[in-house]
N, C-alpha and C. Protein backbone atom coordinates (compact mmCIF):
# COMPACT_ATOMS: atom_id res chain seq x y z
N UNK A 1 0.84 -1.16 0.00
CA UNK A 1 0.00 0.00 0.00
C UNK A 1 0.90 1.24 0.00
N UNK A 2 0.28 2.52 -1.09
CA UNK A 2 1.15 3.53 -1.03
C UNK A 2 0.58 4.77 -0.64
N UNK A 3 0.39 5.57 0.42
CA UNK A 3 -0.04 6.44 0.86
C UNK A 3 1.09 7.70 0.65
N UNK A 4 0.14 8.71 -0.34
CA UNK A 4 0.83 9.96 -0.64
C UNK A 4 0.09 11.37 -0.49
N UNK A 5 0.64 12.35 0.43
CA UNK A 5 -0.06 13.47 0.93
C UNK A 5 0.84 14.55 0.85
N UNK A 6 0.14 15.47 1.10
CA UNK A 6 1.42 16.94 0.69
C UNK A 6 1.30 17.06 2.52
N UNK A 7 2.37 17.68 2.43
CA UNK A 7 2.37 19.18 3.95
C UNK A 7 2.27 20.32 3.01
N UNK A 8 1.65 21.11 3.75
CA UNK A 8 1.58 22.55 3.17
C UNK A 8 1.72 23.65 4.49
N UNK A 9 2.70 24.56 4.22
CA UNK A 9 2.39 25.61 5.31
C UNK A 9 1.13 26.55 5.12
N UNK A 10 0.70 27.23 6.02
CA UNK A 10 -0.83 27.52 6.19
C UNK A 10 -0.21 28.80 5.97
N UNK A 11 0.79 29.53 6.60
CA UNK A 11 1.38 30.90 5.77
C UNK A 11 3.06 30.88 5.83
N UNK A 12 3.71 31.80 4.87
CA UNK A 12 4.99 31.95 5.09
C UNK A 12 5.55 31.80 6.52
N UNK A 13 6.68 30.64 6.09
CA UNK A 13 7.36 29.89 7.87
C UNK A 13 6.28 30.12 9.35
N UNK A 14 5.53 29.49 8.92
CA UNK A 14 4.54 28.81 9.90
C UNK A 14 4.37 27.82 10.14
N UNK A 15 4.59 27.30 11.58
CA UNK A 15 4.94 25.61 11.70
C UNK A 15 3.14 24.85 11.23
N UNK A 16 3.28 24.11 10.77
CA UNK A 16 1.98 23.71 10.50
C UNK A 16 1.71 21.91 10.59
N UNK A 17 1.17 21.99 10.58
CA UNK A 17 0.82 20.12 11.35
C UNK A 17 -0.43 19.64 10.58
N UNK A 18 -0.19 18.55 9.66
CA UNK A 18 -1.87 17.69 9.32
C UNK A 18 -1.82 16.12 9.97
N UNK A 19 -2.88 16.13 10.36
CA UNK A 19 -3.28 14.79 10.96
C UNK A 19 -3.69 13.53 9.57
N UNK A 20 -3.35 12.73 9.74
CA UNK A 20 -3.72 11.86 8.89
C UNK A 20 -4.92 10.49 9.14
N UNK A 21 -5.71 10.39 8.26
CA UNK A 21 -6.14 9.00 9.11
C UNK A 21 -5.77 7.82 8.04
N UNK A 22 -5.34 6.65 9.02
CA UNK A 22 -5.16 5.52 8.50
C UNK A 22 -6.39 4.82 8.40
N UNK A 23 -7.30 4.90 9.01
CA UNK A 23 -8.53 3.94 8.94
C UNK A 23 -8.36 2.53 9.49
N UNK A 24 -7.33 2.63 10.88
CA UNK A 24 -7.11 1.31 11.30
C UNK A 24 -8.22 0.77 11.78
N UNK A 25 -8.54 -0.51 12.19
CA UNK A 25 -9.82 -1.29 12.95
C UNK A 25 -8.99 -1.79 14.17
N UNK A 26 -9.18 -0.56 15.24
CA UNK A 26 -8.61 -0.90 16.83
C UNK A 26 -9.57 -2.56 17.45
N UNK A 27 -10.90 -2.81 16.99
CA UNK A 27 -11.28 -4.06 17.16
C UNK A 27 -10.67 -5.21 16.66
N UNK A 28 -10.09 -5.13 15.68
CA UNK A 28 -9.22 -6.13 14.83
C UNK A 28 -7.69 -6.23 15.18
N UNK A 29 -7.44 -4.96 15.88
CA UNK A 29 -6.28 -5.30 16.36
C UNK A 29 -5.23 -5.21 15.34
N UNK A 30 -5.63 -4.08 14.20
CA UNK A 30 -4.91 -3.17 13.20
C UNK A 30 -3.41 -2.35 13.59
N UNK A 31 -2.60 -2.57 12.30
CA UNK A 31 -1.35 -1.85 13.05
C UNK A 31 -1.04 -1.63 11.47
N UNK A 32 -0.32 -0.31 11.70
CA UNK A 32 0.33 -0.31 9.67
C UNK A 32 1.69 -0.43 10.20
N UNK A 33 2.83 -1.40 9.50
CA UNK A 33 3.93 -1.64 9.16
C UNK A 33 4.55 -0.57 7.77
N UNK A 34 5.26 -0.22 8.27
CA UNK A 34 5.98 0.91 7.36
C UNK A 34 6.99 0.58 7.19
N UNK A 35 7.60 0.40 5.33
CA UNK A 35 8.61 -0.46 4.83
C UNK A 35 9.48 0.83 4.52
N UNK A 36 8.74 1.99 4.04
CA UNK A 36 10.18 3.16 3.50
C UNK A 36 8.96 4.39 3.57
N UNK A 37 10.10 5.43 3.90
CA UNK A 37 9.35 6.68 3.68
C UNK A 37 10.65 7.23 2.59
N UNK A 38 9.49 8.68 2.13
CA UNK A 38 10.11 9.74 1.43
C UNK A 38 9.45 10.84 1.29
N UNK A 39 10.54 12.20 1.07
CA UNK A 39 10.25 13.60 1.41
C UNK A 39 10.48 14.07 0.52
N UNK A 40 9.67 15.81 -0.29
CA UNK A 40 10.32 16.10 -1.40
C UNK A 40 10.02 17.47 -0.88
N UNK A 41 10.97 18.34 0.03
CA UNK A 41 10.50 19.67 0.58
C UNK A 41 10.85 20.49 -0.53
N UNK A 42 9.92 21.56 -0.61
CA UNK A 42 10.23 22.52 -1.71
C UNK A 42 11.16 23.36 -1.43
N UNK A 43 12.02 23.66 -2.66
CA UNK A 43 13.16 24.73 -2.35
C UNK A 43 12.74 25.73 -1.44
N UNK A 44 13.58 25.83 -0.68
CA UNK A 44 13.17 27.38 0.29
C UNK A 44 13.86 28.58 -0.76
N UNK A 45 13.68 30.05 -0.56
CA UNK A 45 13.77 30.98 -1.22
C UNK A 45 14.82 31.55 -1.14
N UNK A 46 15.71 31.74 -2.42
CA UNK A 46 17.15 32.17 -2.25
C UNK A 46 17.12 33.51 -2.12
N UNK A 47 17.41 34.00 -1.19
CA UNK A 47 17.17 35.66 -0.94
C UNK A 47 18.97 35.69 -0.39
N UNK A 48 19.70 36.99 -1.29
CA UNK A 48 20.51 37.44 -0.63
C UNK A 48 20.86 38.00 0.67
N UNK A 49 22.00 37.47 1.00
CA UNK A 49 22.16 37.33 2.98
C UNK A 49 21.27 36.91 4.05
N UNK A 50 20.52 35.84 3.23
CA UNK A 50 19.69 35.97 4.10
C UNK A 50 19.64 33.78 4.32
N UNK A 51 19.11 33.29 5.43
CA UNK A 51 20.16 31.54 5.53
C UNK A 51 18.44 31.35 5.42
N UNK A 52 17.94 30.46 4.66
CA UNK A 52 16.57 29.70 4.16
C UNK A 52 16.74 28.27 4.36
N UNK A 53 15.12 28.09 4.62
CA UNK A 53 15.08 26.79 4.74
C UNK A 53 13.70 25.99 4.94
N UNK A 54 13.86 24.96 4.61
CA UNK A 54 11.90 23.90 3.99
C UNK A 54 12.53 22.53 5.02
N UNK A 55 11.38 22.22 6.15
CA UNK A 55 11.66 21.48 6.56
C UNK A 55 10.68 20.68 7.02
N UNK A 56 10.66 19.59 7.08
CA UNK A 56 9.46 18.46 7.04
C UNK A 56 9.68 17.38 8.16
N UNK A 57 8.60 16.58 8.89
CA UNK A 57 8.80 15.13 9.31
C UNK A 57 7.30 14.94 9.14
N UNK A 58 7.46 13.33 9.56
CA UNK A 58 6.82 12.25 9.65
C UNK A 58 6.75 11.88 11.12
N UNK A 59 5.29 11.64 11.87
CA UNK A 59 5.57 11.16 13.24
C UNK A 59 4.52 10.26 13.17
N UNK A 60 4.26 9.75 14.23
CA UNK A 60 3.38 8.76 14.88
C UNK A 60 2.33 9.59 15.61
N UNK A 61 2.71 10.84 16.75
CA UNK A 61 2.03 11.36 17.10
C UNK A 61 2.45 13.20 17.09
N UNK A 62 1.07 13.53 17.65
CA UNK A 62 1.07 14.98 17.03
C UNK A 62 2.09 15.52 17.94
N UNK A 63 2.98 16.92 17.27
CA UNK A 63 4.18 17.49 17.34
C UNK A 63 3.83 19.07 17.43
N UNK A 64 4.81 19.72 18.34
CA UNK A 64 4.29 21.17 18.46
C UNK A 64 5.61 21.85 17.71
N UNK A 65 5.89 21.18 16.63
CA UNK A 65 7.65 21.50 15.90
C UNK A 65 8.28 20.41 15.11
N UNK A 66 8.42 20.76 13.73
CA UNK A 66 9.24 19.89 13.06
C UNK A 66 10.15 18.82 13.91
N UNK A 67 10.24 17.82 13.34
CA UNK A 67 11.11 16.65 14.31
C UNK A 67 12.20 16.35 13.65
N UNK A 68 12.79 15.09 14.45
CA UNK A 68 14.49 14.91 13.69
C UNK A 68 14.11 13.58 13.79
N UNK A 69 15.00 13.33 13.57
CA UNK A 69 15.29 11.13 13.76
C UNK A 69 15.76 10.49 15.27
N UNK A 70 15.87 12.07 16.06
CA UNK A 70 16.20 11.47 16.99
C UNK A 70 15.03 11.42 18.43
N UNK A 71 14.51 11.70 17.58
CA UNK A 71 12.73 12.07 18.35
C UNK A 71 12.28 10.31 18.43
N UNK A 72 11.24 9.99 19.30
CA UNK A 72 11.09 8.49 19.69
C UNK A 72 10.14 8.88 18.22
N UNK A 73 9.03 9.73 18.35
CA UNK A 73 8.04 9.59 17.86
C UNK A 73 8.52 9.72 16.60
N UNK A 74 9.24 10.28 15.46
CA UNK A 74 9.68 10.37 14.28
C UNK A 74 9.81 9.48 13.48
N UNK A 75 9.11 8.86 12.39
CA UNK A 75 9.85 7.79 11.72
C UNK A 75 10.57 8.45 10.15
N UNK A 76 10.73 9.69 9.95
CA UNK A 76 11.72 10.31 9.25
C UNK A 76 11.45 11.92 8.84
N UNK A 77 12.35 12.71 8.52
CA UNK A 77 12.99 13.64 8.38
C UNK A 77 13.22 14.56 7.41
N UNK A 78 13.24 15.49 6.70
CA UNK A 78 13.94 16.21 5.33
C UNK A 78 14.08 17.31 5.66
N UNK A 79 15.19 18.66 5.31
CA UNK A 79 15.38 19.56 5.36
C UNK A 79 15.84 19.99 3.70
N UNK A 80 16.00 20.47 3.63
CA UNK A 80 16.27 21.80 2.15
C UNK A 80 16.94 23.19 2.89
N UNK A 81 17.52 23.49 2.20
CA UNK A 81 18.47 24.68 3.16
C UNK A 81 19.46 25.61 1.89
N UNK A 82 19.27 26.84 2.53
CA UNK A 82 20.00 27.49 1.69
C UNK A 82 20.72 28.24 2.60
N UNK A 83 22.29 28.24 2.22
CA UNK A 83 23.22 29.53 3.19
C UNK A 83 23.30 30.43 2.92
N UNK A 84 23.01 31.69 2.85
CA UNK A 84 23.58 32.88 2.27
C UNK A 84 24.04 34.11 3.27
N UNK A 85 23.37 33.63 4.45
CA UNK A 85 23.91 34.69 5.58
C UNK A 85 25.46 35.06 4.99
N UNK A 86 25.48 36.53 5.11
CA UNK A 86 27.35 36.89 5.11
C UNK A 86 27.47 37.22 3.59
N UNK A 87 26.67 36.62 2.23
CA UNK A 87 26.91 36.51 1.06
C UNK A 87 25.98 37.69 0.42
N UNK A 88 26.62 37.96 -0.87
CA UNK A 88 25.65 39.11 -1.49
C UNK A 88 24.67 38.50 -2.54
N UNK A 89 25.27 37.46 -2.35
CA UNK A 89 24.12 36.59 -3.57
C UNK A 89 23.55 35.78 -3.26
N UNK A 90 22.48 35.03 -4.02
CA UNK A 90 21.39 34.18 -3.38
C UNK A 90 22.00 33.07 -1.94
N UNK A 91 23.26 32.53 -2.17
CA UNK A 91 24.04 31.56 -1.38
C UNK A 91 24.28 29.82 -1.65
N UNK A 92 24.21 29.17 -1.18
CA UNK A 92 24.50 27.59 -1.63
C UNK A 92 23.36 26.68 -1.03
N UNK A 93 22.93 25.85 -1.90
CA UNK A 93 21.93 24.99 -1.61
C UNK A 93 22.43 24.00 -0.91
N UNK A 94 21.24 23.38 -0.03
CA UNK A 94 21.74 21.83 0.61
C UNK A 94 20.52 20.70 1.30
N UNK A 95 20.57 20.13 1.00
CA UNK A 95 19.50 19.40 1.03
C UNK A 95 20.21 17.90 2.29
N UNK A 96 19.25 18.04 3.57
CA UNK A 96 19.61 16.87 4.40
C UNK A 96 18.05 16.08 3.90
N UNK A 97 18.77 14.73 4.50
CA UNK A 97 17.27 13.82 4.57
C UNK A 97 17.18 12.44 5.31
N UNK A 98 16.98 12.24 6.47
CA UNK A 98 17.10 11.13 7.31
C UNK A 98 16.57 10.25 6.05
N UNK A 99 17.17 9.54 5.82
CA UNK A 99 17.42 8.37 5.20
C UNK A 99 15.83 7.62 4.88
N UNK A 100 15.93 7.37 3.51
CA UNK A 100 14.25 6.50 3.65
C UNK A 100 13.97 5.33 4.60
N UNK A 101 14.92 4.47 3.96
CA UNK A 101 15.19 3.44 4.23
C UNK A 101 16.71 2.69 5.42
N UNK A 102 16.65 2.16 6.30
CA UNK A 102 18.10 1.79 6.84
C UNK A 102 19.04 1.25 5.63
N UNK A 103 20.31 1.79 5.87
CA UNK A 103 21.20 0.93 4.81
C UNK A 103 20.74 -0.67 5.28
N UNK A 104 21.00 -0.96 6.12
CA UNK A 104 20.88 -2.65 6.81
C UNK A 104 19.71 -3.42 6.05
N UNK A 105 19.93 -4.60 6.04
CA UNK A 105 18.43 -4.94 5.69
C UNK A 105 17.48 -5.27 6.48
N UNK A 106 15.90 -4.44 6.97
CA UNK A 106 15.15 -5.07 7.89
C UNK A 106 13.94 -4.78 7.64
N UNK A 107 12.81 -6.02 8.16
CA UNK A 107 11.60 -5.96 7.69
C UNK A 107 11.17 -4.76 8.00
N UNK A 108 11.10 -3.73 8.72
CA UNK A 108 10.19 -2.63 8.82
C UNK A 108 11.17 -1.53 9.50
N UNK A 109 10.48 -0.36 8.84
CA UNK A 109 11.40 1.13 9.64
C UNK A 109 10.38 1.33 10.40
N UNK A 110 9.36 1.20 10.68
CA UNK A 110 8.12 1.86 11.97
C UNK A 110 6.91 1.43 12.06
N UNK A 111 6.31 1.10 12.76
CA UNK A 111 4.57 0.86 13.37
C UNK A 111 4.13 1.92 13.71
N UNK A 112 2.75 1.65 13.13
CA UNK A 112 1.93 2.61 13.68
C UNK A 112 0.69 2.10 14.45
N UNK A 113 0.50 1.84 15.61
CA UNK A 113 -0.62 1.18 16.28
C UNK A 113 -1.95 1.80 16.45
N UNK A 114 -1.66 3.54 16.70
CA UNK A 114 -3.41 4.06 16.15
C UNK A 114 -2.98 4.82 14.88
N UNK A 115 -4.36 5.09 14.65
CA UNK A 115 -5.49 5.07 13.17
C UNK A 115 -4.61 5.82 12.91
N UNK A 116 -3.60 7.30 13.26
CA UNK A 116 -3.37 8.30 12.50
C UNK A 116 -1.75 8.61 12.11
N UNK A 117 -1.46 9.24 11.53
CA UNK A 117 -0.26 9.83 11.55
C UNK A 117 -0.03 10.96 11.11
N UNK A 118 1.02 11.74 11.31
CA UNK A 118 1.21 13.09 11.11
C UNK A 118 2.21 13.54 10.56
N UNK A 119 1.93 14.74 9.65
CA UNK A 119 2.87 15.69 8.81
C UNK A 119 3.24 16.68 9.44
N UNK A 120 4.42 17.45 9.45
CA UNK A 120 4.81 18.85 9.77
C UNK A 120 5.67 19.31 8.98
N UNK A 121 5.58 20.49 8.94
CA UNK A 121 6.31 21.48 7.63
C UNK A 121 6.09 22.87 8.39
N UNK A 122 7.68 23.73 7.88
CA UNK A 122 7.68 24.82 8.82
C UNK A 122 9.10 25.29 7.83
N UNK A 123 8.88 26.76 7.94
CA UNK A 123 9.48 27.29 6.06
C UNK A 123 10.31 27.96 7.65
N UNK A 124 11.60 28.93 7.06
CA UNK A 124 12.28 29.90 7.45
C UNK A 124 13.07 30.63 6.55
N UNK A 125 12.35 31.85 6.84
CA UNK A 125 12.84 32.81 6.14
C UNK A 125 12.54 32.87 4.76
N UNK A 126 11.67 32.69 4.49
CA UNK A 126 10.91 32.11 3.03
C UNK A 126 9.93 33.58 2.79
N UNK A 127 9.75 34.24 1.64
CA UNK A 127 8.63 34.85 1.29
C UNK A 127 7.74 34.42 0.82
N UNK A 128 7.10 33.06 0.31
CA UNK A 128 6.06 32.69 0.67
C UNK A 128 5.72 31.16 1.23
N UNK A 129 4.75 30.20 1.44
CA UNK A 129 4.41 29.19 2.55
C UNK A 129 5.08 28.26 1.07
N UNK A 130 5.62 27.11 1.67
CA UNK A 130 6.12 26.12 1.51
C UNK A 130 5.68 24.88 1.54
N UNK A 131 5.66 24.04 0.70
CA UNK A 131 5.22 22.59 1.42
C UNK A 131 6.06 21.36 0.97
N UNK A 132 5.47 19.70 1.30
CA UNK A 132 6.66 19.15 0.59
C UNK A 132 5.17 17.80 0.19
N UNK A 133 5.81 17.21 -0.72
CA UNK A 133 5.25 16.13 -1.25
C UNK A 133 6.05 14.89 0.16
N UNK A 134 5.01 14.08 0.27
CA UNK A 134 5.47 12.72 1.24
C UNK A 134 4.34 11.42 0.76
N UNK A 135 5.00 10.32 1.41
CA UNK A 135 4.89 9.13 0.56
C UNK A 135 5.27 7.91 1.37
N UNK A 136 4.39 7.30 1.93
CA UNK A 136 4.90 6.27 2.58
C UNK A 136 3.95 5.06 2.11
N UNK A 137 5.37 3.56 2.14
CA UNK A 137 5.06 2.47 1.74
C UNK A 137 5.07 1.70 2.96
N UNK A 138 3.76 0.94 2.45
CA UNK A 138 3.29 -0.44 4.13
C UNK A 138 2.76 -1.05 3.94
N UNK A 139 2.16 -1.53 4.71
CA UNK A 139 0.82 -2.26 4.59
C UNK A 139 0.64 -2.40 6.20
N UNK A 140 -0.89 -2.94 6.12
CA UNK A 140 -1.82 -3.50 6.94
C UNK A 140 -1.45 -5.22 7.52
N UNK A 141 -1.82 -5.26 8.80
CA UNK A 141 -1.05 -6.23 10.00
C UNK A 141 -1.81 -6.21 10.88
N UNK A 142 -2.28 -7.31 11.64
CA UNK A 142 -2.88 -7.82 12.54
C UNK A 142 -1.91 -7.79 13.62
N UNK A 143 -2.14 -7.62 14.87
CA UNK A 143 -1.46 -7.86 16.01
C UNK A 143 -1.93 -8.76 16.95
N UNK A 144 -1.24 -8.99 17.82
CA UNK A 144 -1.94 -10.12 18.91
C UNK A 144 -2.20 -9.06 19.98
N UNK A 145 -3.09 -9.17 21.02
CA UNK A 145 -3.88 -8.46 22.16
C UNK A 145 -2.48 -7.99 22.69
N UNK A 146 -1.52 -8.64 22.99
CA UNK A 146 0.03 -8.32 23.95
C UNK A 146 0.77 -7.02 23.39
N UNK A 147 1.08 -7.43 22.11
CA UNK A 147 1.67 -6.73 21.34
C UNK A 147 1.17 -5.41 20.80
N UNK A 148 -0.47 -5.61 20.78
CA UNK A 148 -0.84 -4.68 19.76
C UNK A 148 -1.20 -3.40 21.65
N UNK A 149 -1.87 -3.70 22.54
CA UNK A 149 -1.68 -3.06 23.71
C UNK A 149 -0.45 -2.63 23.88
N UNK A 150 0.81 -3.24 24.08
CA UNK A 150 2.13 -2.32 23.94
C UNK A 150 2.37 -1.16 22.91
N UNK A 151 1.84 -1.47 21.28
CA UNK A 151 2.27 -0.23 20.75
C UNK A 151 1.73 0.61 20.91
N UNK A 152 0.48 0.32 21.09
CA UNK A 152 -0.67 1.85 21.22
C UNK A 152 0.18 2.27 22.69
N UNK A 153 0.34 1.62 23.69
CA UNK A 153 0.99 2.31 24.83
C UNK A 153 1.92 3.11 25.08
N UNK A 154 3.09 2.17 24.03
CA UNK A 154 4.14 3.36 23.63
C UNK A 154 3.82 4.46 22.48
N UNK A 155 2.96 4.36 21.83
CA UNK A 155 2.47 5.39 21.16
C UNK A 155 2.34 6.33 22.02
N UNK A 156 1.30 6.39 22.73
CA UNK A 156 0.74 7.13 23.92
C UNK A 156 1.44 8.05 24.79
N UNK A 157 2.44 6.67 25.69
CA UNK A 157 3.47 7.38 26.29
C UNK A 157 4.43 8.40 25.63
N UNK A 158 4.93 8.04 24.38
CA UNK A 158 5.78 8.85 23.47
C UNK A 158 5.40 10.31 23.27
N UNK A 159 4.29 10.93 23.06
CA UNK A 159 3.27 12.13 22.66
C UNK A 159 4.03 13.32 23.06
């Protein structure tokens, strides 16, 4: 299964947050397994002397601020970045991106135990709102009562 949604900022560098629904069945004991993500933040705006930047995650649960990889709740990352502080001209592009996929090989980069998940996108220094294309591959998974009570828990606890 391929689930694809934009982030959009709501105005120029405004942190902004969409909720997603998965449409899990918490009676069934639903969980989405997530095989790879990916980010496509839009260029931030090359303005002379001035340091830009488009920045995005992916979480499990809702966020009051773009996340990193080193967040529990995060299952990935993208930045876009421009330097120009100090420079008279637009400056140098650079693009980070927590990784889609682990180099290693392993069945899954993240669970999601409730129904939703979440986007954030948050521009700087941008003249106008920003967003990024995202894209995650999974599928649908049954859990056992043990297991599937632990993730929603650590879901929970994580927040």
């Amino acid at each position: 299964m391929v689930i694809s949604v934009d982030a959009i900022e709501s105005g120029p560098n405004t942190f902004t947050e969409t909720e997603h629904d998965l449409q899990l069945s918490a009676l069934d004991q639903e969980i989405f397994v997530v095989l790879a993500l990916d980010m496509a933040p839009a260029p931030p705006d090359a303005l002379a002397a001035t340091d830009t930047a488009t920045s995005v995650s992916i979480s499990t649960t809702s966020r009051n601020a773009v996340g990193n990889i080193g967040d529990n709740n995060v299952l990935g990352a993208a930045e876009s970045l421009i330097r120009a502080a100090g420079f008279v001209d637009g400056g140098v592009g650079f693009q980070q991106i927590a990784s889609e996929a682990p180099a290693g090989m392993v069945d899954y980069i993240g669970l999601i135990a409730t129904s939703q998940f979440f986007t954030q996108i948050a521009g700087l220094n941008n003249a106008g709102p920003k967003s990024s294309g995202v894209r995650i591959w999974g599928y649908r998974a049954r859990a056992d009562a043990a297991t599937y009570s632990a993730l929603v828990q650590g879901t929970v606890l994580s927040a």
